[in-house]
N, C-alpha and C. Protein backbone atom coordinates (compact mmCIF):
# COMPACT_ATOMS: atom_id res chain seq x y z
N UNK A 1 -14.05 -17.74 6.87
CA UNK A 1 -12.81 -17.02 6.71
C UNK A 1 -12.37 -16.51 8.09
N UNK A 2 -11.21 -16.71 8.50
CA UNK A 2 -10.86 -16.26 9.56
C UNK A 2 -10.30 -14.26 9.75
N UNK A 3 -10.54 -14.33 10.74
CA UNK A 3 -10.15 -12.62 11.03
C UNK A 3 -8.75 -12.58 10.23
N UNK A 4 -7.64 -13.36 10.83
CA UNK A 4 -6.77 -13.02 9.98
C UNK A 4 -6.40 -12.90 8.20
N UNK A 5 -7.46 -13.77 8.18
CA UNK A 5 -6.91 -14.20 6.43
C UNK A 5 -8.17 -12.98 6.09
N UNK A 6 -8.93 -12.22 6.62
CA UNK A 6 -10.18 -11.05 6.23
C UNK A 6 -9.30 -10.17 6.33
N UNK A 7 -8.36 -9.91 7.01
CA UNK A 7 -7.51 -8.11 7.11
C UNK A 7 -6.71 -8.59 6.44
N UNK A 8 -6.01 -9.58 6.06
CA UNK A 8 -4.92 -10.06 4.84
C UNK A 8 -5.42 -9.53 3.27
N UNK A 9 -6.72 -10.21 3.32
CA UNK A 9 -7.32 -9.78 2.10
C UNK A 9 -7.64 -8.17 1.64
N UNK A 10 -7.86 -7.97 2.64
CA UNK A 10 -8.41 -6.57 2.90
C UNK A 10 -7.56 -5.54 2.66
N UNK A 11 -6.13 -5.64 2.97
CA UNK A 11 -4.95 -4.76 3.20
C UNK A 11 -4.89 -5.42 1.44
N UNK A 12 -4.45 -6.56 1.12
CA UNK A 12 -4.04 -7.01 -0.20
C UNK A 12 -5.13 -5.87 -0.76
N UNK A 13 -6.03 -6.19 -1.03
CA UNK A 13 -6.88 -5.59 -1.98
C UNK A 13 -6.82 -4.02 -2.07
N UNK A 14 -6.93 -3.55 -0.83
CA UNK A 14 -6.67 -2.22 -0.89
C UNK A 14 -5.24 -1.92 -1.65
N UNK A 15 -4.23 -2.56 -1.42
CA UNK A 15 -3.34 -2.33 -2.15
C UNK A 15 -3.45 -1.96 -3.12
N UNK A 16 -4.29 -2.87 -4.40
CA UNK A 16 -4.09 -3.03 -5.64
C UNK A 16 -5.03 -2.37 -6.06
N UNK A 17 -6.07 -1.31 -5.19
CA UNK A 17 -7.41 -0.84 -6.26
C UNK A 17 -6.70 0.37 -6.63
N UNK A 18 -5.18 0.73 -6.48
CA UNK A 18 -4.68 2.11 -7.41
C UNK A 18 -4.52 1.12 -8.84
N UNK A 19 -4.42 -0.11 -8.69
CA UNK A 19 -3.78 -0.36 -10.25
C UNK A 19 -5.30 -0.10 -11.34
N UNK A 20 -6.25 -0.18 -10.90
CA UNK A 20 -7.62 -0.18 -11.99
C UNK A 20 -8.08 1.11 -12.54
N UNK A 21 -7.28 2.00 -12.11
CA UNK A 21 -7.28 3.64 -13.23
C UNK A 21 -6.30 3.10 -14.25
N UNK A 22 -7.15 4.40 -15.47
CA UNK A 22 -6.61 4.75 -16.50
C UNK A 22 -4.91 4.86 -16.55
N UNK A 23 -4.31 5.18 -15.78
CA UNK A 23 -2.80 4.85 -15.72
C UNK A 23 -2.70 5.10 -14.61
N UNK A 24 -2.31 3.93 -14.35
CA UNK A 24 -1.91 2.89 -13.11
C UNK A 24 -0.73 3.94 -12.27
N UNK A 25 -0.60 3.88 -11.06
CA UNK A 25 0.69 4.50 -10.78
C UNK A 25 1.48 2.93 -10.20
N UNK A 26 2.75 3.19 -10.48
CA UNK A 26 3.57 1.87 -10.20
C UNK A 26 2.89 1.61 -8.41
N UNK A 27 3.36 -0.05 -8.35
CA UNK A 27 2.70 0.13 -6.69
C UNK A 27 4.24 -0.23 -6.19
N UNK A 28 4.68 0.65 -5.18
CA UNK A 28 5.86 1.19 -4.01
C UNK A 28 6.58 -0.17 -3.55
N UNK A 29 7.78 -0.34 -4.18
CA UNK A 29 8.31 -1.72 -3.24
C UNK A 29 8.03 -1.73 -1.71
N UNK A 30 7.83 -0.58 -1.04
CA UNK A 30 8.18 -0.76 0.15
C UNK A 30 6.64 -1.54 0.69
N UNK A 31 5.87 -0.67 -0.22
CA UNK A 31 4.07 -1.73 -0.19
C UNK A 31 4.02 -2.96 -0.11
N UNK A 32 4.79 -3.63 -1.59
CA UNK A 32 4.58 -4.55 -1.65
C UNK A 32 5.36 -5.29 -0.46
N UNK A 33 6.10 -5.14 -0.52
CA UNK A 33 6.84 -5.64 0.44
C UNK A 33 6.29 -5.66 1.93
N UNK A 34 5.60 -4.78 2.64
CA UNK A 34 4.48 -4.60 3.66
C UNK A 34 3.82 -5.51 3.40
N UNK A 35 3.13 -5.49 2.17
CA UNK A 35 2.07 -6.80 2.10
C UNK A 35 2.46 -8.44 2.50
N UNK A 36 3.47 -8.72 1.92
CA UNK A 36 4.37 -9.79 1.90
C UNK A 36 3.90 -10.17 3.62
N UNK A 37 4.98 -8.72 4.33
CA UNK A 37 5.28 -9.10 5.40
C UNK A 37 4.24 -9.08 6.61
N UNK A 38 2.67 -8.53 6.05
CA UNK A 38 1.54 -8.69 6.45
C UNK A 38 0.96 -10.48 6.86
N UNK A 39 1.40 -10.35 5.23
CA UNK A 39 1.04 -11.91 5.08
C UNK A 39 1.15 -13.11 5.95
N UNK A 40 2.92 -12.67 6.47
CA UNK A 40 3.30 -13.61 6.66
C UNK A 40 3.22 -13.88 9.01
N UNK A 41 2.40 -12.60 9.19
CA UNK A 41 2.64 -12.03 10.23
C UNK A 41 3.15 -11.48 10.54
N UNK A 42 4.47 -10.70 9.92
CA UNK A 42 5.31 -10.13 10.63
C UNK A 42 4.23 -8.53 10.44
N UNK A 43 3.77 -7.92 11.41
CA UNK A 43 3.39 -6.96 11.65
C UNK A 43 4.59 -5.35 12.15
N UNK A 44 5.12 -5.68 12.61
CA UNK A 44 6.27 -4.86 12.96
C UNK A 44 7.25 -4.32 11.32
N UNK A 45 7.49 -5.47 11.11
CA UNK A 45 8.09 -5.50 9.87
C UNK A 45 7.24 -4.67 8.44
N UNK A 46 5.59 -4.50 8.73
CA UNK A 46 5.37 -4.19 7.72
C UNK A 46 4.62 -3.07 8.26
N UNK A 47 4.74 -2.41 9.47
CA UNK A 47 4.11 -1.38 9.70
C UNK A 47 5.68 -0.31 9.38
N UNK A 48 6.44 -1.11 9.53
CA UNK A 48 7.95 0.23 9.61
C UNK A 48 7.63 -0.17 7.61
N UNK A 49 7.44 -1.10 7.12
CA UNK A 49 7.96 -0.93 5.19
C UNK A 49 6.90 0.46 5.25
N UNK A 50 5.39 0.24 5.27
CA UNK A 50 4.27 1.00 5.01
C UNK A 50 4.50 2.65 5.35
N UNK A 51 5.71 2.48 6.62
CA UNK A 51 5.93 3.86 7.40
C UNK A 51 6.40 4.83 6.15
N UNK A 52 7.70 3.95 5.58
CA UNK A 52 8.83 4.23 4.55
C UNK A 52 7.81 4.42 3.28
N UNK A 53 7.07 3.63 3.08
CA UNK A 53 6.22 4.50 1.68
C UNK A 53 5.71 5.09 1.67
N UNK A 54 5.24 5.49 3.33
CA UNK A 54 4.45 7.24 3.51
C UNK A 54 5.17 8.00 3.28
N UNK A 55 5.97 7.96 3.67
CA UNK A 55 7.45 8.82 3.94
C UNK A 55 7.55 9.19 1.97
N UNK A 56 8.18 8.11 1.76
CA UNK A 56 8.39 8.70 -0.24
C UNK A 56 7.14 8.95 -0.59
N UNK A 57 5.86 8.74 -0.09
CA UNK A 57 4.62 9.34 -0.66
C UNK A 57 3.09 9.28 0.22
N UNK A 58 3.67 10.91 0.62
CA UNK A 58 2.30 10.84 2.05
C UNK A 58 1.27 11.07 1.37
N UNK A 59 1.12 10.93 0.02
CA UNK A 59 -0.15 11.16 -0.45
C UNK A 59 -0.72 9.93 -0.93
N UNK A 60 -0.36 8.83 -0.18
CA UNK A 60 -0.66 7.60 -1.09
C UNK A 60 -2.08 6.58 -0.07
N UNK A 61 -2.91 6.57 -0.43
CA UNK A 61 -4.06 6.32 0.34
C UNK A 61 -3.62 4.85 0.66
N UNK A 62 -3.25 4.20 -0.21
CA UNK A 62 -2.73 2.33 0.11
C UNK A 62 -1.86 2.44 1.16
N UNK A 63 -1.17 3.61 1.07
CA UNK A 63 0.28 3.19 2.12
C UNK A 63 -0.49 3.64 3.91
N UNK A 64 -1.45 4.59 3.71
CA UNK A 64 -2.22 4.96 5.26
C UNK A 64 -3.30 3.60 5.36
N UNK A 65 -3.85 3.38 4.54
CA UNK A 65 -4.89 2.23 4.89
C UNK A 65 -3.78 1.07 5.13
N UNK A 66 -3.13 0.33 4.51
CA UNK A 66 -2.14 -0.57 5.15
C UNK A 66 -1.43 -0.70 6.16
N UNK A 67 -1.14 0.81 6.42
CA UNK A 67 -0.46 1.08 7.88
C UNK A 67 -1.80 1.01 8.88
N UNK A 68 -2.95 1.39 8.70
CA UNK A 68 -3.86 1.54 9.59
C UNK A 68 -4.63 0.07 9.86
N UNK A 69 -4.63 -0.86 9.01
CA UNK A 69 -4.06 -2.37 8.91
C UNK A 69 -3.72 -2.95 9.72
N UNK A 70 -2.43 -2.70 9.81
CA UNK A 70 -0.93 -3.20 10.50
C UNK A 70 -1.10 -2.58 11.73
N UNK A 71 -1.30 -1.08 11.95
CA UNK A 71 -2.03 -0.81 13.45
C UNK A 71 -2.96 -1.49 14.40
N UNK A 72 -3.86 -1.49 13.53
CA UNK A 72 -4.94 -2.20 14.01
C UNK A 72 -4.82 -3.71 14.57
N UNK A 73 -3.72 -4.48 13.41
CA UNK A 73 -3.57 -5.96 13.77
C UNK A 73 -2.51 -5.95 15.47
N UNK A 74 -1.89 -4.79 15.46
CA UNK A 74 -1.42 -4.75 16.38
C UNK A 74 -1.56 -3.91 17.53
N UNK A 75 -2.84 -3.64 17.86
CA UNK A 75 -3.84 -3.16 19.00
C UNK A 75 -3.25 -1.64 18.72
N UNK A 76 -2.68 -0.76 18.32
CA UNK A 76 -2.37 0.71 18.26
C UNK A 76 -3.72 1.66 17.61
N UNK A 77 -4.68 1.14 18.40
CA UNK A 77 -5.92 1.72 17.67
C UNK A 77 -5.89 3.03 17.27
N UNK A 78 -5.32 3.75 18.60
CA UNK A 78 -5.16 5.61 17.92
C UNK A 78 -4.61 5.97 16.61
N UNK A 79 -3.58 4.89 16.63
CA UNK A 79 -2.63 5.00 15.38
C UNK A 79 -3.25 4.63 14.07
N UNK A 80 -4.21 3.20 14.11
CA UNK A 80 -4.77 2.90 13.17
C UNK A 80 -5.83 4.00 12.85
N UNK A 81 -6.78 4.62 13.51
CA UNK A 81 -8.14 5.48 13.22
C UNK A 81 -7.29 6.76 12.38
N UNK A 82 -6.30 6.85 13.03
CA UNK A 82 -5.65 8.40 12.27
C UNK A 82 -5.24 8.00 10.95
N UNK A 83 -4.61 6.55 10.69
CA UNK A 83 -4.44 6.41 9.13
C UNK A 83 -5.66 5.70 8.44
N UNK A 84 -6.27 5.32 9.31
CA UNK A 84 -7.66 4.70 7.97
C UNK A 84 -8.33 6.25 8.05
N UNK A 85 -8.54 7.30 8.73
CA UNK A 85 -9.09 9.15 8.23
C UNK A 85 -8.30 9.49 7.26
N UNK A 86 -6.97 9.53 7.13
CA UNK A 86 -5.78 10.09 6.03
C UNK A 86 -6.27 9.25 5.07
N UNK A 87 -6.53 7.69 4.62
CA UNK A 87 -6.39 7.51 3.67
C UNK A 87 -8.25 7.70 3.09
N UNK A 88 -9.38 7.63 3.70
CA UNK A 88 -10.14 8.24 3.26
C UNK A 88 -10.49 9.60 2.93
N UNK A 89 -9.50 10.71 3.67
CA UNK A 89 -9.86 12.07 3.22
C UNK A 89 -8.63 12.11 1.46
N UNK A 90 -7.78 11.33 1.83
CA UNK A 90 -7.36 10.98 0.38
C UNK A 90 -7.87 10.17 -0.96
N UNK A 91 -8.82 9.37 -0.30
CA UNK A 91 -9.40 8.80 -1.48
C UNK A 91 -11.32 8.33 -0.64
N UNK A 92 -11.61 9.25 -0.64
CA UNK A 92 -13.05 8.86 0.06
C UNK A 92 -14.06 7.79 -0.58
N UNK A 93 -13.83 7.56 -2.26
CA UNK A 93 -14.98 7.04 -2.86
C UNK A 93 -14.32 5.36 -2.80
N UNK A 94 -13.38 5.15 -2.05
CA UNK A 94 -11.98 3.91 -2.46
C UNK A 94 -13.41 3.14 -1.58
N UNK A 95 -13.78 1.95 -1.78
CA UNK A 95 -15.20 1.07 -1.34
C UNK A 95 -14.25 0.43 0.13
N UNK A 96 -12.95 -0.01 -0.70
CA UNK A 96 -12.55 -1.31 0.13
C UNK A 96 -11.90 -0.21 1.75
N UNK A 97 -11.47 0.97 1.44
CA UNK A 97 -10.56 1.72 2.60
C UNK A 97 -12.16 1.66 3.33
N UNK A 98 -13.00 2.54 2.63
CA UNK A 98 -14.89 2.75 3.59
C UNK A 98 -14.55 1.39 4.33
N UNK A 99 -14.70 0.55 3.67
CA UNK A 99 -15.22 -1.06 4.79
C UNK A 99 -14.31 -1.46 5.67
N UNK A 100 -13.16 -0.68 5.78
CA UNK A 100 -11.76 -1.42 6.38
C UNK A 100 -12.46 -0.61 7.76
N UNK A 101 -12.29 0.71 7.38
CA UNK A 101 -12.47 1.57 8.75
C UNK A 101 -14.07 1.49 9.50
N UNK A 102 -14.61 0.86 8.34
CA UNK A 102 -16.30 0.85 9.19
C UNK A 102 -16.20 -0.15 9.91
N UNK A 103 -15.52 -0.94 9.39
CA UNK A 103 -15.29 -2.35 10.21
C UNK A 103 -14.56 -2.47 11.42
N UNK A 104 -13.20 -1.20 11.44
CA UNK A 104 -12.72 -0.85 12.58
C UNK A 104 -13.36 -0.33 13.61
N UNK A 105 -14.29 0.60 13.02
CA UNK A 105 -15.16 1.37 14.08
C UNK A 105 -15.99 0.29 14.52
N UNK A 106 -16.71 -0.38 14.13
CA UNK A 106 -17.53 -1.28 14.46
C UNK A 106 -17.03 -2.41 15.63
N UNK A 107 -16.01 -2.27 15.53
CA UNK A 107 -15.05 -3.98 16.12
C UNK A 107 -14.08 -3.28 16.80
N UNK A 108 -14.01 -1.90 17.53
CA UNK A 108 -13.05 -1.35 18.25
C UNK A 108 -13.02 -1.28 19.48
N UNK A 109 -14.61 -1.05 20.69
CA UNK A 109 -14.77 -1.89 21.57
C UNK A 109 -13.99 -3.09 21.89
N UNK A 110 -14.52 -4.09 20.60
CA UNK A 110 -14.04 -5.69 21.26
C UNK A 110 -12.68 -5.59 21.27
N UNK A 111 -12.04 -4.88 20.07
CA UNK A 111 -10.53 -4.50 19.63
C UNK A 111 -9.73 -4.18 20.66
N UNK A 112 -10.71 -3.46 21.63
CA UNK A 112 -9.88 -2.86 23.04
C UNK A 112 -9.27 -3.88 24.11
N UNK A 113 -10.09 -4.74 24.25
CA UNK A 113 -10.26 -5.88 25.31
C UNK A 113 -9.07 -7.00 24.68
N UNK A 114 -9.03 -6.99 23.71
CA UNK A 114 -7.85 -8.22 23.40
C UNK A 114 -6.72 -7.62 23.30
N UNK A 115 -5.94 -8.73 23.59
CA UNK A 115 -4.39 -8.80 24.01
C UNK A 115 -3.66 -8.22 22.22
N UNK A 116 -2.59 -7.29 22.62
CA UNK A 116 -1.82 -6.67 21.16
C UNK A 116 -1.52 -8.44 20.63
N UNK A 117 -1.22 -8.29 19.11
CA UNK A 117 -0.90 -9.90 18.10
C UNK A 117 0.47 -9.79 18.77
N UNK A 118 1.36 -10.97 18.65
CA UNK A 118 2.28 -11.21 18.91
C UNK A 118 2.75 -11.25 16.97
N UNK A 119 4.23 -10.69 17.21
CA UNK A 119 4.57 -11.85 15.96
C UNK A 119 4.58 -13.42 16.30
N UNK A 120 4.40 -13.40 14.50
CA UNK A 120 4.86 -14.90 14.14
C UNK A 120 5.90 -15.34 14.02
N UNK A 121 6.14 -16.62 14.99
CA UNK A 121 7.70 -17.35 14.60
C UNK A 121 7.52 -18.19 13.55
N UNK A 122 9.01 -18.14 12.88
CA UNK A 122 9.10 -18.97 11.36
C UNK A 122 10.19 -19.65 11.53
């Protein structure tokens, strides 16, 4: 599996572990839509959607781990560590946010040394 298609999955999944409670809270167009635009590379594009669903809901652990994601894919490490902390002091027991940020910490060294992602042309 490549790095990219591992933080694709990773951000996807985190997305969707609010839907497996007892009642689901709807998941945020502006999320999904982040995800989309995760997907597709556009990083810029889905760090400003993710911004906008903090914004209608700073309490939403998917929308800081996705943004911290989208940070990360795009070398803003300060930026990423401050939203993968927000979305674990918001949801600490969440498995997939733990592995996103252990994995950040772990891979932030090498993280330093490489060049920010470019977008993708389509």
């Amino acid at each position: 599996m490549t790095t990219k298609n591992a933080l694709t999955l990773a951000l996807v999944s985190a997305c969707l572990t609010g839907l497996v409670r007892c009642r689901p809270p709807a998941v945020q167009p502006g999320i999904r839509l982040g995800v989309s635009a995760s997907i597709e590379g556009r990083w810029d594009e889905a760090i400003a959607l993710f911004s906008k669903a903090l914004t209608a809901d700073p309490s939403s652990a998917a929308a800081h781990n996705n943004l911290a994601v989208a940070y990360e894919k795009k070398g803003l490490l300060d930026e990423a560590a401050k939203h993968y902390e927000a979305a674990l002091k918001l949801a600490p027991v969440n498995v997939l946010i733990r592995d996103n940020f252990k994995s950040f910490r772990e891979n932030r060294d090498a993280l330093l040394k490489k060049p920010p992602v470019a977008e993708e042309r389509r």
